[in-house]
Structure formats: C-alpha cells, structure tokens
C-alpha atoms as a PDB file:
ATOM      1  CA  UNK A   1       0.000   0.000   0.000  1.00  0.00           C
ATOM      2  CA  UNK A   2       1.561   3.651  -0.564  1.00  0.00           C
ATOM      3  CA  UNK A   3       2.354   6.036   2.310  1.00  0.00           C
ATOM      4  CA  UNK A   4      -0.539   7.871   3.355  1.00  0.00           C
ATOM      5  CA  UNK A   5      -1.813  11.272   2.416  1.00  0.00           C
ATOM      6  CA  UNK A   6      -3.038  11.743   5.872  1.00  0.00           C
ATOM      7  CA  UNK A   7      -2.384   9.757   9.256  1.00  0.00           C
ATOM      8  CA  UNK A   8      -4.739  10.705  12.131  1.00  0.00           C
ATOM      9  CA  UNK A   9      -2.771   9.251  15.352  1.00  0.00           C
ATOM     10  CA  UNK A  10      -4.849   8.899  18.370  1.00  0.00           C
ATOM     11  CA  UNK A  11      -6.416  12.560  18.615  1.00  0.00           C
ATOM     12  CA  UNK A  12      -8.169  13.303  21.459  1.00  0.00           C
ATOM     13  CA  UNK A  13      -9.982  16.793  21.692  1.00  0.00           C
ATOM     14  CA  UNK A  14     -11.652  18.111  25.230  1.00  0.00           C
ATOM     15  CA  UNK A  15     -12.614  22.018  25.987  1.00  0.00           C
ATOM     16  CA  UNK A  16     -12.793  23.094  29.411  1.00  0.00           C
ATOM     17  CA  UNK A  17     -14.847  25.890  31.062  1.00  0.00           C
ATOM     18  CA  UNK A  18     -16.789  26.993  33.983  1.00  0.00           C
ATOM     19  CA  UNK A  19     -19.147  24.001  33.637  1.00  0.00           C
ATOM     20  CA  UNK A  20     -16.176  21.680  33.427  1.00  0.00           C
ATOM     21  CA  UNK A  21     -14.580  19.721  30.540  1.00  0.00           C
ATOM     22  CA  UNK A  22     -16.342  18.270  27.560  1.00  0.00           C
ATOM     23  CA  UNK A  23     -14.883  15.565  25.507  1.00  0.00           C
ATOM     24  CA  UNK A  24     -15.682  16.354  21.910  1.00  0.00           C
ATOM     25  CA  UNK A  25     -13.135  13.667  19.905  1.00  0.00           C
ATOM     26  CA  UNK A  26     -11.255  10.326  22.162  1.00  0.00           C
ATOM     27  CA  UNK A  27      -8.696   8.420  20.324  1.00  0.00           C
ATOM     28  CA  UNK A  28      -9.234   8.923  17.275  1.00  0.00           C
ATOM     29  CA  UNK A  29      -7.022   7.140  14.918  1.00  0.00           C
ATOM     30  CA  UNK A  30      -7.167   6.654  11.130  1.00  0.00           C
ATOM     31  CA  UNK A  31      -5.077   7.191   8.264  1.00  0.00           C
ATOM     32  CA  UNK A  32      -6.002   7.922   4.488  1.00  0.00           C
ATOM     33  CA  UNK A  33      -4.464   6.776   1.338  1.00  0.00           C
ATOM     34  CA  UNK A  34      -3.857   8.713  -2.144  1.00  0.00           C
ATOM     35  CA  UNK A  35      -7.167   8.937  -4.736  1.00  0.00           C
ATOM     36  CA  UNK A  36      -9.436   7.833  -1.451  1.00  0.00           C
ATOM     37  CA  UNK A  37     -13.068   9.036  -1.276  1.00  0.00           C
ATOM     38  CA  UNK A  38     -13.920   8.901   2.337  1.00  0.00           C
ATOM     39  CA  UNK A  39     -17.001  10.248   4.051  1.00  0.00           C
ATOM     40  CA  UNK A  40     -16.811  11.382   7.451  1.00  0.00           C
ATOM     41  CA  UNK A  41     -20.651  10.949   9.262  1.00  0.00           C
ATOM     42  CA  UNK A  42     -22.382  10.801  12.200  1.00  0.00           C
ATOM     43  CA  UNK A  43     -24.936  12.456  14.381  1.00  0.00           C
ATOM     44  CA  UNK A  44     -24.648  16.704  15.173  1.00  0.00           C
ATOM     45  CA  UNK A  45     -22.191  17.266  17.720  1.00  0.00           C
ATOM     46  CA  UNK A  46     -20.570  14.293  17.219  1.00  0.00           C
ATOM     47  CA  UNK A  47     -17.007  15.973  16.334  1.00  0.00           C
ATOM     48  CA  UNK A  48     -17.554  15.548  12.564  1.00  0.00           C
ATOM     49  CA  UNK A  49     -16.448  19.376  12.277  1.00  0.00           C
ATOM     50  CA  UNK A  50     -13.703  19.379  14.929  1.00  0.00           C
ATOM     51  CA  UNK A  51     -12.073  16.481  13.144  1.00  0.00           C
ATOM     52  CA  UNK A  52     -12.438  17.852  10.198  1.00  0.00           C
ATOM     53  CA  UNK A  53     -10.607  21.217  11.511  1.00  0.00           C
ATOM     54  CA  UNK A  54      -7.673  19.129  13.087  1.00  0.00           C
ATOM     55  CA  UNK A  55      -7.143  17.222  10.089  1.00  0.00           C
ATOM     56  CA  UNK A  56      -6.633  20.882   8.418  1.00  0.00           C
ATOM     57  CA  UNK A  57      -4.476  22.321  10.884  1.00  0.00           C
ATOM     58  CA  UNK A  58      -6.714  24.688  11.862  1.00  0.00           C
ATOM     59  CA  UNK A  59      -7.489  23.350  14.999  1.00  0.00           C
ATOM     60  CA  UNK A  60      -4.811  21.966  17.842  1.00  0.00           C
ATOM     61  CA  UNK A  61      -5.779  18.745  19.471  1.00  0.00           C
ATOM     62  CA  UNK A  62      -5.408  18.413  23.216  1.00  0.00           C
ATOM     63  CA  UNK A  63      -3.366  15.243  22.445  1.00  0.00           C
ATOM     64  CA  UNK A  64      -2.489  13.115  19.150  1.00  0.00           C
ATOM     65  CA  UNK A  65      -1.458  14.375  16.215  1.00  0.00           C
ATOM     66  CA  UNK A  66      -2.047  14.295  12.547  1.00  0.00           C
ATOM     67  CA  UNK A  67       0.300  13.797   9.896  1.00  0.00           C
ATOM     68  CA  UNK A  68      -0.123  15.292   6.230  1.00  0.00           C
ATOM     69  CA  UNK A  69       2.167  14.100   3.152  1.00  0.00           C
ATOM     70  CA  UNK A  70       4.340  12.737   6.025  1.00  0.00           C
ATOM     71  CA  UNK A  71       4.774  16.325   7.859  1.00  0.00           C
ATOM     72  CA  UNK A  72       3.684  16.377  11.510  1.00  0.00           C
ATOM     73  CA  UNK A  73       0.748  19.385  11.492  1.00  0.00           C
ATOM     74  CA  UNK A  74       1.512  19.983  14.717  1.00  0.00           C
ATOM     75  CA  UNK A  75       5.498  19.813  15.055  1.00  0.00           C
ATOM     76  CA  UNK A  76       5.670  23.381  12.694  1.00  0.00           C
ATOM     77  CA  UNK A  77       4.591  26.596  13.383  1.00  0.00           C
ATOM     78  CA  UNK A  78       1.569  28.214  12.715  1.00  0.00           C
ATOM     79  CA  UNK A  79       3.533  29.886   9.483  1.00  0.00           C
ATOM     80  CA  UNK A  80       4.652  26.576   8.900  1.00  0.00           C
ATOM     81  CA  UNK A  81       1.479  24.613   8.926  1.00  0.00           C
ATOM     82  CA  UNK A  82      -0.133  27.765   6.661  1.00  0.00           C
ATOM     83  CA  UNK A  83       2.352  27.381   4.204  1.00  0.00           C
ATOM     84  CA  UNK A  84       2.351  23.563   3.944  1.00  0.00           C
ATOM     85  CA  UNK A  85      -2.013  23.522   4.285  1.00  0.00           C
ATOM     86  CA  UNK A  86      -1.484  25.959   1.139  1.00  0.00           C
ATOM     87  CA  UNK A  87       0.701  23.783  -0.742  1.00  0.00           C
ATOM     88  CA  UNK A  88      -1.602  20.762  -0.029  1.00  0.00           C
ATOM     89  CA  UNK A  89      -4.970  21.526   0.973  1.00  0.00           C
ATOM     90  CA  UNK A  90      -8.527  22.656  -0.850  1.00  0.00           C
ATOM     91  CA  UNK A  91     -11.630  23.636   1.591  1.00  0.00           C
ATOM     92  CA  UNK A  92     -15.501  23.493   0.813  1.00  0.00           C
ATOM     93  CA  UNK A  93     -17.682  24.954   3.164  1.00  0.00           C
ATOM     94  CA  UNK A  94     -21.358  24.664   3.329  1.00  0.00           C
ATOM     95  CA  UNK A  95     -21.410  28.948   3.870  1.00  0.00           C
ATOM     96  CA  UNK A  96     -19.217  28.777   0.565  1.00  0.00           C
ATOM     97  CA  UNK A  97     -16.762  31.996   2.124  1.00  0.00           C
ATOM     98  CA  UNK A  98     -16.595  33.322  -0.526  1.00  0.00           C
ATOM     99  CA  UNK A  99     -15.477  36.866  -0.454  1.00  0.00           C
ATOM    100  CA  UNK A 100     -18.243  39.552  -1.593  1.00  0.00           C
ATOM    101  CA  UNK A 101     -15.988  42.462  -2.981  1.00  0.00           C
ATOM    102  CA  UNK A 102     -14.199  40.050  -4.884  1.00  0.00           C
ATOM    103  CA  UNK A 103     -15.395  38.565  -8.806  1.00  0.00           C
ATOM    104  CA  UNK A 104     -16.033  34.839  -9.345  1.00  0.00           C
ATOM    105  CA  UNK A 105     -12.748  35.200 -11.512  1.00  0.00           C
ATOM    106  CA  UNK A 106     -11.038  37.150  -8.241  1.00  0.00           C
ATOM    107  CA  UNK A 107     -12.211  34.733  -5.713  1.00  0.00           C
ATOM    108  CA  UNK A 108     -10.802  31.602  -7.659  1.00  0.00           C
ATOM    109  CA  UNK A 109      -7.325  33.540  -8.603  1.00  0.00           C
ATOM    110  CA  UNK A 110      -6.997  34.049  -5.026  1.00  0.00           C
ATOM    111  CA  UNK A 111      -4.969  31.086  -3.422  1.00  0.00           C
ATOM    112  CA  UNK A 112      -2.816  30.860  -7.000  1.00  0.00           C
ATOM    113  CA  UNK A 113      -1.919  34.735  -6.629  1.00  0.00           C
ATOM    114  CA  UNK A 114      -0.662  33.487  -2.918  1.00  0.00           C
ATOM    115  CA  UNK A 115       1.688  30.805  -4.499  1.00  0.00           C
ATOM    116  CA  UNK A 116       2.621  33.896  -6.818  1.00  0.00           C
ATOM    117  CA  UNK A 117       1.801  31.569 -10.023  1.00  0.00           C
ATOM    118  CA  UNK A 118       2.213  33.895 -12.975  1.00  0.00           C
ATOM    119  CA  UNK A 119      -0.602  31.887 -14.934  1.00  0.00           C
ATOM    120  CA  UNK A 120      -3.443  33.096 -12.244  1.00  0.00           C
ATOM    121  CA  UNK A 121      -6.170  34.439 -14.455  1.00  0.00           C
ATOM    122  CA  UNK A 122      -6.124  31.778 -17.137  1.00  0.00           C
ATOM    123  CA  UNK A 123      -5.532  29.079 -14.786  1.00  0.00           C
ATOM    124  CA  UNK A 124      -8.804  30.464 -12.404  1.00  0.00           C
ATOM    125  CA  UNK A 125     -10.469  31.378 -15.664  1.00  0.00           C
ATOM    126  CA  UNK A 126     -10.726  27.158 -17.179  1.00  0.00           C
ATOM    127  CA  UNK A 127     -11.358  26.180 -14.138  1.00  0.00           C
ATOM    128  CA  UNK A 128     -14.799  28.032 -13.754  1.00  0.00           C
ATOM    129  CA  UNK A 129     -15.378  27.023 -17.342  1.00  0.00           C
ATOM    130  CA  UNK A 130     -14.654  23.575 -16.186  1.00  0.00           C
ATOM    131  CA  UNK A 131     -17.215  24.003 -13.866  1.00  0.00           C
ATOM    132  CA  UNK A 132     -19.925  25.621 -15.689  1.00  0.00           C
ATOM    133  CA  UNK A 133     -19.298  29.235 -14.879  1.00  0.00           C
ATOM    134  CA  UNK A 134     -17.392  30.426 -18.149  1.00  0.00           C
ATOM    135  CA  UNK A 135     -20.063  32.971 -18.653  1.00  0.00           C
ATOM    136  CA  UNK A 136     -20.265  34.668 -15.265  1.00  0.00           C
ATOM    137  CA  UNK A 137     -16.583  35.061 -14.343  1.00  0.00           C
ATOM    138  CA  UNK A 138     -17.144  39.217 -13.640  1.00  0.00           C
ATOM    139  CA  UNK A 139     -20.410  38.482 -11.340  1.00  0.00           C
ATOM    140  CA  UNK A 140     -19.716  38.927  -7.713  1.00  0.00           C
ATOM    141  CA  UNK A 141     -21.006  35.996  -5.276  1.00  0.00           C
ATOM    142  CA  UNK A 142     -24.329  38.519  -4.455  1.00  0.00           C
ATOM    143  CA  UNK A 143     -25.691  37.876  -7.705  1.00  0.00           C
ATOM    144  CA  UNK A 144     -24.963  34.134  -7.812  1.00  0.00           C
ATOM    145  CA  UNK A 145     -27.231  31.720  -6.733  1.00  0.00           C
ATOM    146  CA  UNK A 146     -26.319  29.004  -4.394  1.00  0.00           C
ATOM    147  CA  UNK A 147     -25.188  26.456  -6.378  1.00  0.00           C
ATOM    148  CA  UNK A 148     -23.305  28.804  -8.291  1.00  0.00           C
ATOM    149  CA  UNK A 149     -21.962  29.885  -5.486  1.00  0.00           C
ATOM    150  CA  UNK A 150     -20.703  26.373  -4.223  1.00  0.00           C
ATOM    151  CA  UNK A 151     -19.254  25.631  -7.606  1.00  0.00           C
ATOM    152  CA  UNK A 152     -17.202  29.091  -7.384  1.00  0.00           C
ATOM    153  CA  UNK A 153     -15.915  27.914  -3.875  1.00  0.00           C
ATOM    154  CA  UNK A 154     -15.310  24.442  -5.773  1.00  0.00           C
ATOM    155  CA  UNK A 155     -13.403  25.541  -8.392  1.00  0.00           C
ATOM    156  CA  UNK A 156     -11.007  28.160  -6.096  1.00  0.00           C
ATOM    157  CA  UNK A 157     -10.375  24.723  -4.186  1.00  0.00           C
ATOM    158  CA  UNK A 158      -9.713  22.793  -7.166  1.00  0.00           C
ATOM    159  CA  UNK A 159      -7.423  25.454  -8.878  1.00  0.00           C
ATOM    160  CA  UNK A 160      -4.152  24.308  -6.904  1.00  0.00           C
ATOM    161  CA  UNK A 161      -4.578  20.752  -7.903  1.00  0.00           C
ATOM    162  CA  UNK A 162      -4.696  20.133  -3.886  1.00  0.00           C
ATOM    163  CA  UNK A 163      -3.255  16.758  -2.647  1.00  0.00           C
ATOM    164  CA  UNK A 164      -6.714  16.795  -0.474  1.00  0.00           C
ATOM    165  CA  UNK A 165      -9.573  18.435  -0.490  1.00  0.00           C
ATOM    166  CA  UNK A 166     -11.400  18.368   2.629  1.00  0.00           C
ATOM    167  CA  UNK A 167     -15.278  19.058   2.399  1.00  0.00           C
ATOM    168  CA  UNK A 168     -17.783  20.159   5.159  1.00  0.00           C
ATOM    169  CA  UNK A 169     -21.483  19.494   4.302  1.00  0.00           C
ATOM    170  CA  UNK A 170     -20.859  21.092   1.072  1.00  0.00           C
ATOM    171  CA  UNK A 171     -24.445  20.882  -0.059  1.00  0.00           C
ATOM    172  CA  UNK A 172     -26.330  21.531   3.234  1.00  0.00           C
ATOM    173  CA  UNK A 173     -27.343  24.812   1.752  1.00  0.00           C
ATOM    174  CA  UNK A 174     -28.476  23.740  -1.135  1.00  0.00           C
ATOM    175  CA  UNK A 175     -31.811  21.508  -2.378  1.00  0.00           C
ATOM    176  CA  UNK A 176     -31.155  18.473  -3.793  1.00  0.00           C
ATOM    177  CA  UNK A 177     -31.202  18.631  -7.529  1.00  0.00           C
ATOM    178  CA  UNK A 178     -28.588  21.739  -7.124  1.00  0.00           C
ATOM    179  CA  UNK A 179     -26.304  19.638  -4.570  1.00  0.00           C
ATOM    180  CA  UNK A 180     -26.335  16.408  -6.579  1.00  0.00           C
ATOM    181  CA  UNK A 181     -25.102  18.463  -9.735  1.00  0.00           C
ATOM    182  CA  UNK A 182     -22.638  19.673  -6.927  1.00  0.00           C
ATOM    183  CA  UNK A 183     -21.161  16.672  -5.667  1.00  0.00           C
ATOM    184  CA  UNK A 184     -21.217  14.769  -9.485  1.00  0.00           C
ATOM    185  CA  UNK A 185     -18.930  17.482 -10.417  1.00  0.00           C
ATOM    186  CA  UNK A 186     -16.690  17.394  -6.835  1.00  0.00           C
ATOM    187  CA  UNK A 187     -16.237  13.404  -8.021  1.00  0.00           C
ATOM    188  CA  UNK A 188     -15.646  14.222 -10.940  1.00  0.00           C
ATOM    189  CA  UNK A 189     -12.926  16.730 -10.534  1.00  0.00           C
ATOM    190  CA  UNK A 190     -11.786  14.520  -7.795  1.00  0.00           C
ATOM    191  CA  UNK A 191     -10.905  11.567 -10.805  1.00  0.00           C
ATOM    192  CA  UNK A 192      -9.743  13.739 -12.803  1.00  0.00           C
ATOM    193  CA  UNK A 193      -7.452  15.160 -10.560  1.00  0.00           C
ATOM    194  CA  UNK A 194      -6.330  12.172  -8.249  1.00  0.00           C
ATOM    195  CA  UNK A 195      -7.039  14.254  -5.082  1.00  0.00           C
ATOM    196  CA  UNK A 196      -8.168  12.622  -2.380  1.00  0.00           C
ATOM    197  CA  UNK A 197     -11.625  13.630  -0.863  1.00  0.00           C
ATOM    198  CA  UNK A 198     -12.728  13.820   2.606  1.00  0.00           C
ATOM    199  CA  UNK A 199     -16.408  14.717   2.995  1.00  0.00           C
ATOM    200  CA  UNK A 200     -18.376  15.357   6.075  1.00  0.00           C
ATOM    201  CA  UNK A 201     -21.762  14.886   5.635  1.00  0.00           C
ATOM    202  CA  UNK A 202     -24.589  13.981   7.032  1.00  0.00           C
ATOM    203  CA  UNK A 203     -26.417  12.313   4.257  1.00  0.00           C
ATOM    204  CA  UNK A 204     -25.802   8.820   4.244  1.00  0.00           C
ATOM    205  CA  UNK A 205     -26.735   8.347   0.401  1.00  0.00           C
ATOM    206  CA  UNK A 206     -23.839  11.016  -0.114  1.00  0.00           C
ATOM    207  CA  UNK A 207     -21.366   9.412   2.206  1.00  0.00           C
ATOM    208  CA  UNK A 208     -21.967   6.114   0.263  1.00  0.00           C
ATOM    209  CA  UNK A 209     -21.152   7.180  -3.029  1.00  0.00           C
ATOM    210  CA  UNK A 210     -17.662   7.604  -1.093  1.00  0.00           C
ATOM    211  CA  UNK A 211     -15.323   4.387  -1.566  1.00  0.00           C
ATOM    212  CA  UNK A 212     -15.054   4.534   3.172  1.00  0.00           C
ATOM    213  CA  UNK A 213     -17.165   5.843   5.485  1.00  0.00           C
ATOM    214  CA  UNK A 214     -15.960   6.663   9.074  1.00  0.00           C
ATOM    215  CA  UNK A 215     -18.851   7.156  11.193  1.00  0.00           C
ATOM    216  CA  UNK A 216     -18.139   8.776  14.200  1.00  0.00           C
ATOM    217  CA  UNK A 217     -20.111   8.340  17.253  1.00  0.00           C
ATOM    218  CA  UNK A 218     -19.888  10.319  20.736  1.00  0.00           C
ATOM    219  CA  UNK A 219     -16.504  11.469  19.330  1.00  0.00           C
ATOM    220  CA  UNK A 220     -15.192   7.908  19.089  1.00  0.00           C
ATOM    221  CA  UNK A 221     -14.753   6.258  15.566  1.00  0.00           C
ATOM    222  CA  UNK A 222     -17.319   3.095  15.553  1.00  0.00           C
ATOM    223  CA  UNK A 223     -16.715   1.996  12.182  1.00  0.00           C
ATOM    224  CA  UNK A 224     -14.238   3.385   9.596  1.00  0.00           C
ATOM    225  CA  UNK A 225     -14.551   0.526   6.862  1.00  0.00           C
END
C-alpha cells in the first residue's frame, strides 16, 4: 500500500470551562491513502467538524497528532502549517466563504496569486469554465445563486490541484437537484485530478457514493470501513 496522504494518530480533543470539561473527539485514529473518497458521518455534535478542523491544521488537538504528506501538522509553526495547508490543501464549506468584494474570476485567482503563479487568471479562468461558470466570471457571489456559489468555492479549491480536499457538508445549503449536480462534479474533478476527498456529511446516500465511510459516534470512531 503507498504512504498515506493523511495519518490521524490517536487525537483526542476536550474544551474546558466553567461548567467543566467536555470531551468532543477520544482516540481517534485513522489514516487515508492517495485517490481515497472517504465520508466522514455521524450524528450533530458528534465531532464531525472538529475532526475535520484538526485534520486541516486549523485546529490543535489536546493530544495526538495528525500527519499530512508525512509532515507532523503539529510539530511546525503556525507559518509553517499555513504554508504547507497551502501547498496541499482545498476547503468546501457549506457557507461557501466566498469573499463579496471580490469577482467569481477574483475569488478563484486568489490562493494561486498566494503561491505567486504567474498563470493566475487563465488558470482560475478554465477552471470556472470547467465548472460551468465560463459565462459569469465578472459576477460577484451577491448575484450568484447558491449552487453557483458552491461551484465558485469548488473551483477556487480545485485550482491548486490540492493533494486533499477536505469538504464540510458542502451541499447543506443547497436543495437536492442543485447539490447532486454539486457533488457529481466534486467526483468528478476529484478523478480527474487524483485528489483525495474527505467529505463530512450527514447524508448517508452522499457518504456512500464515497469508496469509506468513518462514522463517528460520541466522538469515538465506531466503524471506519
């Protein structure tokens, strides 16, 4: 089998305040492999989003770590872990983030301005044709609808040819003709670009599209075939 993309080693996750401490992940341990499609599920307030965070860096366990490409997230510095998350890493959110003074063209040149690729425009340009947008590259996200809107934030996480592209309920928002045509083209751009997808979601007939599903339970992992 070939080294994994990501290696969750026994996170554990608690908050503490006045009412005492909550444990919101406990062991958690897991590791992902190149191309995967793996769903991430269970109830809300489970730790679906929390993992999902620590597996991004953007969150600090309380113990455990998590490994990405190899790199320990949590052995480099917050510069560190920004630059390497940029180098590897797509988001989708359900709230899209996209920014508002900012053209669909704008939002998806973004992150390849950051790596200071010359090739920003045209490269952010094919890949809103790619996904379906070719004709509305000036709009701003206020005149978009929502599923335009998603495919916007899809194709600004797509753009860097990410190693992973974590998801989070990336068609919550949406009703369900406009989120299936949303998640046919993330698996689609998913094959085409042999990134490996991890989607939480809540939707079971989503999450078994997916080639694993991890379903986490009372922030434990109960099955993760």
């Amino acid at each position: 089998m070939s080294e994994s993309i990501i290696s969750v080693e026994h996170v554990f996750k608690s908050v503490t305040d006045s009412g005492g401490t909550l444990d919101i992940l406990r062991d958690i341990d897991f590791s992902l492999q190149p191309r995967e499609t793996v769903a991430i599920v269970g109830a809300s307030g489970s730790g679906k989003s929390t993992l999902l965070s620590i597996m991004a860096g953007l969150d600090r366990p309380t113990r455990g770590t998590v490994r990405l490409a190899g790199q320990d997230l949590f052995a480099l510095d917050e510069d560190a872990r920004a630059a390497l998350r940029a180098q590897k890493v797509g988001f989708v959110f359900q709230s899209f983030q996209l920014l508002g003074n900012l053209t669909a063209l704008e939002n998806v040149m973004l992150p390849l301005e950051l790596a200071n690729r010359r090739d920003a425009k045209p490269a952010a340009a094919a890949m809103l044709q790619r996904v379906g947008l070719g004709e509305r590259l000036g709009h701003y996200p206020k005149v978009l609808s929502g599923g335009e809107q998603q495919r916007v934030a899809l194709a600004r996480a797509f753009v860097v040819h990410p190693e992973v592209l974590l998801a989070d309920e990336p068609t919550g928002s949406l009703d369900f003709a406009t989120g299936e045509t949303v998640m046919q083209l993330m698996f689609s751009l998913n094959q085409e670009l042999g990134t490996t997808l991890v989607l939480v979601t809540h939707d079971r007939a989503i999450a078994g599209r997916c080639s694993r599903c991890i379903t986490i339970e009372a922030g434990r992992v109960r099955t993760a075939g």
